[in-house]
N, C-alpha and C. Protein backbone atom coordinates (compact mmCIF):
# COMPACT_ATOMS: atom_id res chain seq x y z
N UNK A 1 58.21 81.15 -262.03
CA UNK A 1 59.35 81.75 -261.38
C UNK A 1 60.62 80.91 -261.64
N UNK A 2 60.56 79.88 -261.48
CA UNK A 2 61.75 78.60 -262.00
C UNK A 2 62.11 78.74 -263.01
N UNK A 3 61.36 78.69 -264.12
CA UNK A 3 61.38 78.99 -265.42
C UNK A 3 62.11 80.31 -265.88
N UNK A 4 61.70 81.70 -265.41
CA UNK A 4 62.10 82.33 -265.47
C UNK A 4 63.95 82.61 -265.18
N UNK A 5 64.01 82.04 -264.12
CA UNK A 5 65.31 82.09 -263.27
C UNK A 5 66.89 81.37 -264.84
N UNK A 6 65.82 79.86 -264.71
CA UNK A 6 66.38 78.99 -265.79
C UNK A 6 66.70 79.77 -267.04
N UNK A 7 65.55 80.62 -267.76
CA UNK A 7 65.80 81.05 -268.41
C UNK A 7 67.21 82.08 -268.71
N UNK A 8 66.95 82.76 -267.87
CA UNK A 8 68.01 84.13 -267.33
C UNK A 8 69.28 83.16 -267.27
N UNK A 9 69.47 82.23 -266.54
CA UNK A 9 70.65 81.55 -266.44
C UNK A 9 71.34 80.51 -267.54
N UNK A 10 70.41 80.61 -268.41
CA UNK A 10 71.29 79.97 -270.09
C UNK A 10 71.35 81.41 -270.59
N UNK A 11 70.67 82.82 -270.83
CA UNK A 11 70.91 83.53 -271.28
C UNK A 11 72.17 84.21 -271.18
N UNK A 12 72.62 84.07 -269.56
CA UNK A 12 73.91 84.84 -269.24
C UNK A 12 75.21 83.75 -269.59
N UNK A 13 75.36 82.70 -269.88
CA UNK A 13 76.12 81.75 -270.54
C UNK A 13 76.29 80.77 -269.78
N UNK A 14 75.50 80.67 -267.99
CA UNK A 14 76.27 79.80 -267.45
C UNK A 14 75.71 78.25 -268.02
N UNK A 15 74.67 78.62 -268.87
CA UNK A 15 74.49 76.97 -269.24
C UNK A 15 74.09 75.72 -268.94
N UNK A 16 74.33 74.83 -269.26
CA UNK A 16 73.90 73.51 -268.88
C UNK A 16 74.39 73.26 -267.97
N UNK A 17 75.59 74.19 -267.44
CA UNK A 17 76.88 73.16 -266.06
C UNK A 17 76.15 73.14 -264.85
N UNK A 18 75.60 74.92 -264.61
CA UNK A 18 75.16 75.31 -263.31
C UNK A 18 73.87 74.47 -263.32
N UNK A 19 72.99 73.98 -264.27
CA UNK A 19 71.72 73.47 -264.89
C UNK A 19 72.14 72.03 -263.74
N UNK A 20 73.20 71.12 -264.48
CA UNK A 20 73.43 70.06 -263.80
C UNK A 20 74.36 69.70 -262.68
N UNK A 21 74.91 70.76 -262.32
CA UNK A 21 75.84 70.16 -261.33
C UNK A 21 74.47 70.90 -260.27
N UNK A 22 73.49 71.45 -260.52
CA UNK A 22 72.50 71.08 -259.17
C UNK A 22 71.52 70.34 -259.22
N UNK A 23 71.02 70.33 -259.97
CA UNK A 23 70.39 68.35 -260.45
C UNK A 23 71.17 67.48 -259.75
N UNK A 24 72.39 67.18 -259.99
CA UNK A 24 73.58 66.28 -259.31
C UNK A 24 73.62 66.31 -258.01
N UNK A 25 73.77 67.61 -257.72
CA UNK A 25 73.90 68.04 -255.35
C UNK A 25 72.59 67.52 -255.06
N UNK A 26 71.49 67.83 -255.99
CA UNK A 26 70.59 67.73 -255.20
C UNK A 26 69.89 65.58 -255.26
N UNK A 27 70.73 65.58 -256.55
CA UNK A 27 70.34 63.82 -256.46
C UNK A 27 71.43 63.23 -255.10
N UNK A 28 72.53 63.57 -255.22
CA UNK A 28 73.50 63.18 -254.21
C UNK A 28 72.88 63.47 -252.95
N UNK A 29 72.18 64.42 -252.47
CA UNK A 29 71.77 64.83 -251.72
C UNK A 29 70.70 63.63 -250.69
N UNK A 30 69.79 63.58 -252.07
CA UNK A 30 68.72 62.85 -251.92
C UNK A 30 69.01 61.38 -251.71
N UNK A 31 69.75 60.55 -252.54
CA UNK A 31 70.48 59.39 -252.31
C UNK A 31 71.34 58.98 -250.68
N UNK A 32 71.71 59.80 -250.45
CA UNK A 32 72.76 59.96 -248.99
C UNK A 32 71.38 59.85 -247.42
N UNK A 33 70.47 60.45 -248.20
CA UNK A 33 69.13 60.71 -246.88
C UNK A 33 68.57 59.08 -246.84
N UNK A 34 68.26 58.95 -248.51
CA UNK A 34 67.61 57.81 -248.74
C UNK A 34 68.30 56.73 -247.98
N UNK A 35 69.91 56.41 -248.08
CA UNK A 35 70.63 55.59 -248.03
C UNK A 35 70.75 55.23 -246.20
N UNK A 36 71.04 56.68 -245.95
CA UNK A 36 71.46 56.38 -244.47
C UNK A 36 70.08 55.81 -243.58
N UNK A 37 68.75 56.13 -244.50
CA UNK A 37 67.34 56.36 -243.76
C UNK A 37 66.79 54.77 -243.39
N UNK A 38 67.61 54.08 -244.41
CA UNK A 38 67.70 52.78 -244.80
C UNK A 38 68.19 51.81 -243.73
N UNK A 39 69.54 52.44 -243.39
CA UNK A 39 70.31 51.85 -242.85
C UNK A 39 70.07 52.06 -241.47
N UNK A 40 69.57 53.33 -241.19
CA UNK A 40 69.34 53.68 -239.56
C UNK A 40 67.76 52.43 -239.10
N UNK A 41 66.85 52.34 -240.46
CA UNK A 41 65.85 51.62 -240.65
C UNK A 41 66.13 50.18 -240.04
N UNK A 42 66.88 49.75 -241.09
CA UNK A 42 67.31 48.36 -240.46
C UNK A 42 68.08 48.34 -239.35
N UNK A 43 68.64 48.49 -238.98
CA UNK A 43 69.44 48.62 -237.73
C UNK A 43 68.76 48.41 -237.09
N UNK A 44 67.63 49.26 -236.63
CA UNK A 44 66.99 49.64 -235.43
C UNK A 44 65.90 48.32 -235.55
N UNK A 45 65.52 47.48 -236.59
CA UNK A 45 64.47 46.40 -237.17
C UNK A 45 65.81 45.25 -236.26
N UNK A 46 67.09 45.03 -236.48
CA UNK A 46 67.81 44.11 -235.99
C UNK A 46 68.15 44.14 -234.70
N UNK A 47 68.24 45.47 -234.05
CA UNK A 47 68.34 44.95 -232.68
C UNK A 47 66.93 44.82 -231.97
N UNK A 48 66.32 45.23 -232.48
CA UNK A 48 64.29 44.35 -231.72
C UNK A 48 65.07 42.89 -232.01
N UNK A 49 65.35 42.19 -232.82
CA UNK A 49 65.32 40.77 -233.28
C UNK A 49 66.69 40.74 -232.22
N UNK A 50 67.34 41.14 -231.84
CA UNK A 50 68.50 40.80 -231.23
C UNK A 50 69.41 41.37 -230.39
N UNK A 51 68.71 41.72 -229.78
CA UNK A 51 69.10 42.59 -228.67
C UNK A 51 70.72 42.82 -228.41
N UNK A 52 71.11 41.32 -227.98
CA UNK A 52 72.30 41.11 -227.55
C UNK A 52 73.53 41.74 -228.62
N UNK A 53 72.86 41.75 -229.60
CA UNK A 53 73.99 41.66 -231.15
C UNK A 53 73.98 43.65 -231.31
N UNK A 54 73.27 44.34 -229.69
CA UNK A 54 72.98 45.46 -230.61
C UNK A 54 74.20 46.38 -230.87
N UNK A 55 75.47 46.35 -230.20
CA UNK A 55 76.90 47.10 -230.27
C UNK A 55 77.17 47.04 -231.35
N UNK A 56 77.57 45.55 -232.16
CA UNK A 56 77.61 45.20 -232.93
C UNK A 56 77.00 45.95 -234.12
N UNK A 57 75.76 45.76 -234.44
CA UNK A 57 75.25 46.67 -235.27
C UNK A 57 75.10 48.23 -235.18
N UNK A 58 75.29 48.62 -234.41
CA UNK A 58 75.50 49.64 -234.14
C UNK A 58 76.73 50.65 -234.62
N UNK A 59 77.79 50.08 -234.51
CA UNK A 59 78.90 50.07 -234.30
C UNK A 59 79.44 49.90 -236.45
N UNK A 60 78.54 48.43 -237.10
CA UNK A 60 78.52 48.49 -238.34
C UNK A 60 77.69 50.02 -239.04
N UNK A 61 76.73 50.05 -238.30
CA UNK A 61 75.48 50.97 -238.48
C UNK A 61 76.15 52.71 -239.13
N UNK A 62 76.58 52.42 -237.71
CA UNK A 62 77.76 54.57 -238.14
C UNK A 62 79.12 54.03 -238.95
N UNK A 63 79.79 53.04 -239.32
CA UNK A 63 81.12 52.82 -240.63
C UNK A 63 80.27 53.29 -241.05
N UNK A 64 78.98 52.16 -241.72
CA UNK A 64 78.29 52.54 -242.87
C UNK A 64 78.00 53.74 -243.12
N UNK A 65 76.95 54.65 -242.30
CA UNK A 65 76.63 55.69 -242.28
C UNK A 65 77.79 56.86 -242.85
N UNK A 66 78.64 56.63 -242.09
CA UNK A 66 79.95 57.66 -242.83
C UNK A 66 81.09 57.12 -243.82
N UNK A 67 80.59 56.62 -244.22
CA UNK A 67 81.28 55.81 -245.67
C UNK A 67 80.13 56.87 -246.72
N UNK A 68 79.04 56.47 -246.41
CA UNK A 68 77.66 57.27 -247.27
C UNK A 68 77.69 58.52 -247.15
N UNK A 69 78.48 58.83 -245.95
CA UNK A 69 78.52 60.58 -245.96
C UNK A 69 79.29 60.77 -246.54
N UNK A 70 80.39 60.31 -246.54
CA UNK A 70 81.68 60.52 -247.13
C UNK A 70 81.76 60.71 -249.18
N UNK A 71 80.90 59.87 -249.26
CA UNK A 71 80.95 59.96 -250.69
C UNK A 71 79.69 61.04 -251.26
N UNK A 72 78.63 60.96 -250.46
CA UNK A 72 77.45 62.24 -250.72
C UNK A 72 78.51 63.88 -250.90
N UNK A 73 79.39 63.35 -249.37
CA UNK A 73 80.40 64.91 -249.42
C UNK A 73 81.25 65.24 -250.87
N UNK A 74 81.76 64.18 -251.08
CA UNK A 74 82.56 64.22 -252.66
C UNK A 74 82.02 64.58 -253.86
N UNK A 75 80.10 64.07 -253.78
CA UNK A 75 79.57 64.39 -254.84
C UNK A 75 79.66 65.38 -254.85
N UNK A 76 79.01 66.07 -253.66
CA UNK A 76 78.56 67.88 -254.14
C UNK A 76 80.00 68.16 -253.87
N UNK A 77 81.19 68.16 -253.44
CA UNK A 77 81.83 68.99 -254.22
C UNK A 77 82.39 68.92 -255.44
N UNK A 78 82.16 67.81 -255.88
CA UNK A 78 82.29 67.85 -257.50
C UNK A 78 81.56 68.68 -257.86
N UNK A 79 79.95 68.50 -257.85
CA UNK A 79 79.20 69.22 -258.36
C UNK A 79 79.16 70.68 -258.31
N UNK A 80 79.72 71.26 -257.49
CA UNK A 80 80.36 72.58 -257.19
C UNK A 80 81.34 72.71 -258.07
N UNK A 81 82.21 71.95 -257.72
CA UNK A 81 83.36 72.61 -258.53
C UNK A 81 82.82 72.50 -259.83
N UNK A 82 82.25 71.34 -260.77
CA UNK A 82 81.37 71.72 -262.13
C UNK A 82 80.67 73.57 -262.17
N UNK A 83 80.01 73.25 -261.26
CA UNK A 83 79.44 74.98 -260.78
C UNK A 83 79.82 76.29 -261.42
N UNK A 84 81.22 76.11 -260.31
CA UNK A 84 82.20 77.47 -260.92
C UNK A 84 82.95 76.94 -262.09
N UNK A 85 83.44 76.20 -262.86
CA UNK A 85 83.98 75.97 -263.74
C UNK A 85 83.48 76.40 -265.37
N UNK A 86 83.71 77.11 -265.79
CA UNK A 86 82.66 77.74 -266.89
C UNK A 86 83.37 77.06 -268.40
C-alpha cells in the first residue's frame, strides 16, 4: 500500500520534495520527542538527587524544552513549505 501511494506520487510529478520534506517532519518530529524525553528524564533523575535545587531545574527544564520546541516547529515548517513548493 506504501509503495503503491509512493509510486502514484513520483508519477504525478510531485517527486522527491513531497518524498523528503516528510522524511524531514517526521525525523524533526522524532528528534524533538527524543530530545525533550531526555530532558524531562534527567530532570526528574536530579531533583531525587536534590531536592532543594528542584525550581531551579525545573525552571532550566521548560527554557530547554521550548527552545527544542521551537526549532522542531521551524523544521516542519520548512518541511512544508518544501511540500508545496514544486
Amino acid at each position: 500500500m506504501l509503495l503503491a501511494l509512493l509510486l502514484q506520487a513520483f508519477s504525478e510529478g510531485a517527486g522527491y520534495a513531497i518524498l523528503g520534506a516528510g522524511i524531514g517532519a517526521g525525523l524533526v518530529a522524532l528528534g524533538a520527542g527524543l530530545g525533550i524525553g531526555r530532558i524531562g528524564g534527567s530532570a526528574m533523575e536530579a531533583i531525587a538527587r536534590q531536592p532543594e535545587a528542584g525550581g531551579k531545574i525545573q525552571t532550566a527544564m521548560i527554557i530547554a524544552s521550548a527552545l527544542i520546541e521551537g526549532v522542531a516547529l521551524f523544521g516542519v515548517v520548512v518541511c512544508l513549505l518544501i511540500s508545496f513548493i514544486r
